[in-house]
C-alpha atoms as a PDB file:
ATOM      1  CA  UNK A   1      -4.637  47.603 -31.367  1.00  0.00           C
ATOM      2  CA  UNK A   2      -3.876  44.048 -31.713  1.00  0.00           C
ATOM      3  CA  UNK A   3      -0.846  44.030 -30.655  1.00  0.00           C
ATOM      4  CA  UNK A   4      -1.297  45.243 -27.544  1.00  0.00           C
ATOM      5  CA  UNK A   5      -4.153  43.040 -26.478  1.00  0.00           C
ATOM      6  CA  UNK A   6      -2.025  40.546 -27.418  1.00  0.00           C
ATOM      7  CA  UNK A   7       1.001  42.209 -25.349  1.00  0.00           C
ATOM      8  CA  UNK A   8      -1.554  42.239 -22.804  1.00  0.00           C
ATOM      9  CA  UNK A   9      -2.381  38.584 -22.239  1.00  0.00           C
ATOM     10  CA  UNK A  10       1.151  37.702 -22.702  1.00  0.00           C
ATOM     11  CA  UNK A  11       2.227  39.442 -19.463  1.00  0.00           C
ATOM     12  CA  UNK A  12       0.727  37.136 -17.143  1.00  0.00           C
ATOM     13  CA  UNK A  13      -1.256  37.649 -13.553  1.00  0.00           C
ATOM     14  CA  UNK A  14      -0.255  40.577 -11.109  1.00  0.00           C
ATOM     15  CA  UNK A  15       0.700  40.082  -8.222  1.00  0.00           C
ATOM     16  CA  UNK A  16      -2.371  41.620  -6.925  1.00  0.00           C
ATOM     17  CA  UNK A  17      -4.748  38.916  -9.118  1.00  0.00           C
ATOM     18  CA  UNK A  18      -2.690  36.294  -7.467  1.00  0.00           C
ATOM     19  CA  UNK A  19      -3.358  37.030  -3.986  1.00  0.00           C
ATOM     20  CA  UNK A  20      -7.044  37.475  -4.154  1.00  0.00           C
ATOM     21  CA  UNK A  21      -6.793  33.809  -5.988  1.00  0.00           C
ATOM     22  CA  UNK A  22      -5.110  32.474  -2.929  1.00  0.00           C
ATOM     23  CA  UNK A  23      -7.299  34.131  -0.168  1.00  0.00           C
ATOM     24  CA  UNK A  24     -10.314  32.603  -2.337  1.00  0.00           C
ATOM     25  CA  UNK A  25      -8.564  29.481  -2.131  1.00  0.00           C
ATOM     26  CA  UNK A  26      -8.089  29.587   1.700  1.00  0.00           C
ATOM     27  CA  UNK A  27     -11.401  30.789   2.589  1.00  0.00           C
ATOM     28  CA  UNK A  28     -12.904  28.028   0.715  1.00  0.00           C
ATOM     29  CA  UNK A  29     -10.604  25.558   2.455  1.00  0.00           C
ATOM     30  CA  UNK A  30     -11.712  27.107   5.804  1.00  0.00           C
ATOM     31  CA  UNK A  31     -14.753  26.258   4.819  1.00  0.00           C
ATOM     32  CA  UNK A  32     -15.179  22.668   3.199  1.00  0.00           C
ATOM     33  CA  UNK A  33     -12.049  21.575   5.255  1.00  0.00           C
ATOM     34  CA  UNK A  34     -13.821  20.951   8.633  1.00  0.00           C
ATOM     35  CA  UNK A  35     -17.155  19.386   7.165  1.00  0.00           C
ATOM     36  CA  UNK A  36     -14.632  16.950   4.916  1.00  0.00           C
ATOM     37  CA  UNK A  37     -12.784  16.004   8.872  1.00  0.00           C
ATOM     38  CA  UNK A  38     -16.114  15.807  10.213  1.00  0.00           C
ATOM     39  CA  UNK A  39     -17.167  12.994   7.558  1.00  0.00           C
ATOM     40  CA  UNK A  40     -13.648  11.164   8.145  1.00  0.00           C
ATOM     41  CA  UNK A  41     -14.391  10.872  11.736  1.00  0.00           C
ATOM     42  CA  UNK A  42     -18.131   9.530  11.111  1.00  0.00           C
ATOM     43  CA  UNK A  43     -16.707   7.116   8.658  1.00  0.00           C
ATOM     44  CA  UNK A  44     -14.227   5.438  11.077  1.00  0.00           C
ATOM     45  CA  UNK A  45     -16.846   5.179  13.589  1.00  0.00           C
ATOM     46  CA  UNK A  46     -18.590   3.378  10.651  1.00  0.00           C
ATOM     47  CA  UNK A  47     -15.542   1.322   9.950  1.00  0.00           C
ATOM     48  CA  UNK A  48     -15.253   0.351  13.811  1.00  0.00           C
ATOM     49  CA  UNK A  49     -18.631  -0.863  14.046  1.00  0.00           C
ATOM     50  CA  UNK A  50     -18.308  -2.855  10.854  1.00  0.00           C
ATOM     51  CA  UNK A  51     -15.002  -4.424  11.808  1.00  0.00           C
ATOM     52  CA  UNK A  52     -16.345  -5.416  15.399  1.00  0.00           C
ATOM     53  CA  UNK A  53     -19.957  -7.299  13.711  1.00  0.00           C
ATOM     54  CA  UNK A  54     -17.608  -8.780  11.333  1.00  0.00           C
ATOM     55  CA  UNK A  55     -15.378 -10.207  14.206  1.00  0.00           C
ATOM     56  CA  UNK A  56     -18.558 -11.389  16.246  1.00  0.00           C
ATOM     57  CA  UNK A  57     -19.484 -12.790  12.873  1.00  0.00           C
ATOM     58  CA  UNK A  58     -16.267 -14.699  12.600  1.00  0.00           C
ATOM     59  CA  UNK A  59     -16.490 -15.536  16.448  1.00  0.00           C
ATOM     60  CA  UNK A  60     -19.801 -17.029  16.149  1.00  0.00           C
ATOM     61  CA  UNK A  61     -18.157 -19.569  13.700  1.00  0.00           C
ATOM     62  CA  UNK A  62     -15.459 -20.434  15.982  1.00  0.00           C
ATOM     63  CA  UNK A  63     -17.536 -21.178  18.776  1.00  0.00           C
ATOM     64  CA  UNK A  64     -19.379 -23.600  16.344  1.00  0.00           C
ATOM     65  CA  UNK A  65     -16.453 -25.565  15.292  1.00  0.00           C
ATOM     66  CA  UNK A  66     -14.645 -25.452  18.555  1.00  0.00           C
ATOM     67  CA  UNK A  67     -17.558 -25.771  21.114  1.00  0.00           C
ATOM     68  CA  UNK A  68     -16.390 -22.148  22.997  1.00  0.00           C
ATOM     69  CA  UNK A  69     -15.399 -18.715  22.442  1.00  0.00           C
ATOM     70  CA  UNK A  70     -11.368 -17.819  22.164  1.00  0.00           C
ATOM     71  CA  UNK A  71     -10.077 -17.440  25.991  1.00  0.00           C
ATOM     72  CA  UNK A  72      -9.137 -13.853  27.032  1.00  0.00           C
ATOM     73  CA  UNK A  73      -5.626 -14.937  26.696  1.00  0.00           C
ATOM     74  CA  UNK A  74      -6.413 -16.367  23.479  1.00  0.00           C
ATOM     75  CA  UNK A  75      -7.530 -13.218  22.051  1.00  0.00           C
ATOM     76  CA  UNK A  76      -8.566 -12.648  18.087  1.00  0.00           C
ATOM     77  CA  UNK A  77      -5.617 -14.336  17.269  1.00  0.00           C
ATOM     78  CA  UNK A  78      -7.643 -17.404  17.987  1.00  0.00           C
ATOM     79  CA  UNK A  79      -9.448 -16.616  14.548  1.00  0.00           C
ATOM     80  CA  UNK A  80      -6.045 -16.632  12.915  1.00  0.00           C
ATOM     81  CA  UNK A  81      -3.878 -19.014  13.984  1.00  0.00           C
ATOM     82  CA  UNK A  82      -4.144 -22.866  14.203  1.00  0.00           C
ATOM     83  CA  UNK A  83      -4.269 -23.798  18.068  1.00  0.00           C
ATOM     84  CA  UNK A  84      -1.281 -26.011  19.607  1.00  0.00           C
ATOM     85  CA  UNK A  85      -3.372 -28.344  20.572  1.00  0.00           C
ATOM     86  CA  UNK A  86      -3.118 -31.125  18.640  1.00  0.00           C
ATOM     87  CA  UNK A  87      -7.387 -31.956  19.462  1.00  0.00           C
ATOM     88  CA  UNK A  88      -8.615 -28.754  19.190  1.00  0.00           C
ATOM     89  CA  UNK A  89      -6.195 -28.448  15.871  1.00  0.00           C
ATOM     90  CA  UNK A  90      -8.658 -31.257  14.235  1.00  0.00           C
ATOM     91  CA  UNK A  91     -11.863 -29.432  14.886  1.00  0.00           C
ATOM     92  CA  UNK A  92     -10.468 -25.212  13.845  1.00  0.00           C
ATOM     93  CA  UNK A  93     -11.951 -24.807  10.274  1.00  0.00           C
ATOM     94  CA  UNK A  94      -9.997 -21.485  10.258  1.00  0.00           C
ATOM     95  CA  UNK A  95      -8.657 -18.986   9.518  1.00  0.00           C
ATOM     96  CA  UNK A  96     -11.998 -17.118  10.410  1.00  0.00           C
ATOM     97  CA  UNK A  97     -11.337 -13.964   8.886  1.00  0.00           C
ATOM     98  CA  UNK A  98      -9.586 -13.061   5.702  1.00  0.00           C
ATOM     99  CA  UNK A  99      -7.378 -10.422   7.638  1.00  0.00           C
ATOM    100  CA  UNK A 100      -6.561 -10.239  11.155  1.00  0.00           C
ATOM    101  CA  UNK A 101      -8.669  -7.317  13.093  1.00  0.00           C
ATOM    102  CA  UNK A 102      -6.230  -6.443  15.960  1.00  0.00           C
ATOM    103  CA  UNK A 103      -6.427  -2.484  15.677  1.00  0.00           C
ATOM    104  CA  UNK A 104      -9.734  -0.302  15.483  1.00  0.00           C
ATOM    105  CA  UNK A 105      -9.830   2.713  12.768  1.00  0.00           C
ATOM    106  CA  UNK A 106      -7.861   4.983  15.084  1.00  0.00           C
ATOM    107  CA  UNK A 107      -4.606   2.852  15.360  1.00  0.00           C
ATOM    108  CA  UNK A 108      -5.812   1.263  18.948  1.00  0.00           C
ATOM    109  CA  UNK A 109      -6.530  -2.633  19.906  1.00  0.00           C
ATOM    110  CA  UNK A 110      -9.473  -3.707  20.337  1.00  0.00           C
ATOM    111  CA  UNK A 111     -10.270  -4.984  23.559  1.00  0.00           C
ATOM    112  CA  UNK A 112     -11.558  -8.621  24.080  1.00  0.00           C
ATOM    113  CA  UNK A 113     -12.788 -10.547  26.703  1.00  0.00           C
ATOM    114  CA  UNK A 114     -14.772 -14.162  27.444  1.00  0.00           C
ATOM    115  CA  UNK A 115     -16.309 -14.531  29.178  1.00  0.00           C
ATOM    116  CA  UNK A 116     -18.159 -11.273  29.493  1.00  0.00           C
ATOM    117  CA  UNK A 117     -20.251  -9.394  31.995  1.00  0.00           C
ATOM    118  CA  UNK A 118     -22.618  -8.602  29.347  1.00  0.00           C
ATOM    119  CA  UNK A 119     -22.789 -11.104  27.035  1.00  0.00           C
ATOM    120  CA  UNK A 120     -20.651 -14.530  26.200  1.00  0.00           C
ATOM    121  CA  UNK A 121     -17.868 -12.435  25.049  1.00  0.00           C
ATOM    122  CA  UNK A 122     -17.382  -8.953  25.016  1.00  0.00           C
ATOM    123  CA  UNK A 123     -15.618  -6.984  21.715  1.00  0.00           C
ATOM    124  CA  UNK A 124     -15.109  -3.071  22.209  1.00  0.00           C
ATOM    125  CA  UNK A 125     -12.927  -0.243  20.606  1.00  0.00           C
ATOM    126  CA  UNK A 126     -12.583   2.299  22.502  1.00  0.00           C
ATOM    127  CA  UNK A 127     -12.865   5.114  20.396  1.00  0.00           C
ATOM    128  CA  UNK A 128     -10.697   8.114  18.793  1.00  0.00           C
ATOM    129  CA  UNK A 129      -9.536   8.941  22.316  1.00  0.00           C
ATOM    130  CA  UNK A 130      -8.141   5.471  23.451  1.00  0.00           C
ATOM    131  CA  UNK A 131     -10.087   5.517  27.207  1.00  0.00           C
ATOM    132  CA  UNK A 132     -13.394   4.632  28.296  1.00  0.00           C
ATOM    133  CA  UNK A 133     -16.155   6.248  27.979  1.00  0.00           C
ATOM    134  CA  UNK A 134     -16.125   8.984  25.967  1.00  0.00           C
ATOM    135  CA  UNK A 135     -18.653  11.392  23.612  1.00  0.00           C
ATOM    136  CA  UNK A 136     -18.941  11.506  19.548  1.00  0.00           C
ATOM    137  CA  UNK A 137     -15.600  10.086  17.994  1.00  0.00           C
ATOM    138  CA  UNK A 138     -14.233   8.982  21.130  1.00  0.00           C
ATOM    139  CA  UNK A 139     -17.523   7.056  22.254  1.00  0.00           C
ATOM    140  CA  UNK A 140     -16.969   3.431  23.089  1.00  0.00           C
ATOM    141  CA  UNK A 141     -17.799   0.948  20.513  1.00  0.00           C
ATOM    142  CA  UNK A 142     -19.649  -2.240  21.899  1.00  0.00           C
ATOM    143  CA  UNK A 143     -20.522  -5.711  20.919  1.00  0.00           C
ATOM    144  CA  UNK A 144     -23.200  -6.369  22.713  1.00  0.00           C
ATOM    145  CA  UNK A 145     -24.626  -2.947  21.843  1.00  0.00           C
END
């Protein structure tokens, strides 16, 4: 009798054992799968949100050493990179930020302009979808928000 319990075990799964393992496996995937995508997207809108009070952060110290917000044309580089100017090279304390911030979460630029409509400058990311406006994940993301 030992011998063939032994014999038994030694066999291995059937091919019938090893299917209902898998279709376990993918229903549970089907299930935890979307709520783990779900959390990904909240945590880049998260990420975006951070990254843009960060930059204001960072923005709010150039305008302190330099008198003004970065131009349009200037961009976020401005928090970067030493200006030309050989003046306005005296009085940048920079860099501003320990990494540049050119691309939101979702691979995208952000989009920066000063003067604003809304505010002295305006910093937005315009969400998963890349276009204004916009619902959930693909909501605009906005400074002066």
């Amino acid at each position: 009798m030992k011998h063939s319990a032994l014999a038994r075990r030694a066999r291995g799964f059937t091919l019938i054992e090893l299917l209902i393992v898998m279709v376990i496996l993918g229903l549970l995937a089907s299930l935890v799968g979307p709520r783990l995508f779900g959390q990904l997207d909240a945590s880049k809108v998260k990420a975006a949100r951070t990254q843009i009070e960060m930059a204001g952060a960072a923005l709010d110290t150039y305008r302190l050493d330099m008198s003004r917000y970065p131009t349009t044309e200037e961009g976020l580089a401005a928090l970067s990179e030493k200006p030309a100017d050989t003046e306005a090279a005296a009085r940048w304390r920079g860099p501003y930020l320990k990494k540049r911030v050119d691309k939101d979460p979702w691979g995208n630029s952000y989009v920066y302009k000063a003067p604003g409509e809304k505010a002295d400058y305006e910093l937005s990311s315009l969400g998963a979808d890349g276009k204004e406006g916009g619902s959930g994940d693909a909501a605009d993301i906005h400074s002066w928000e």
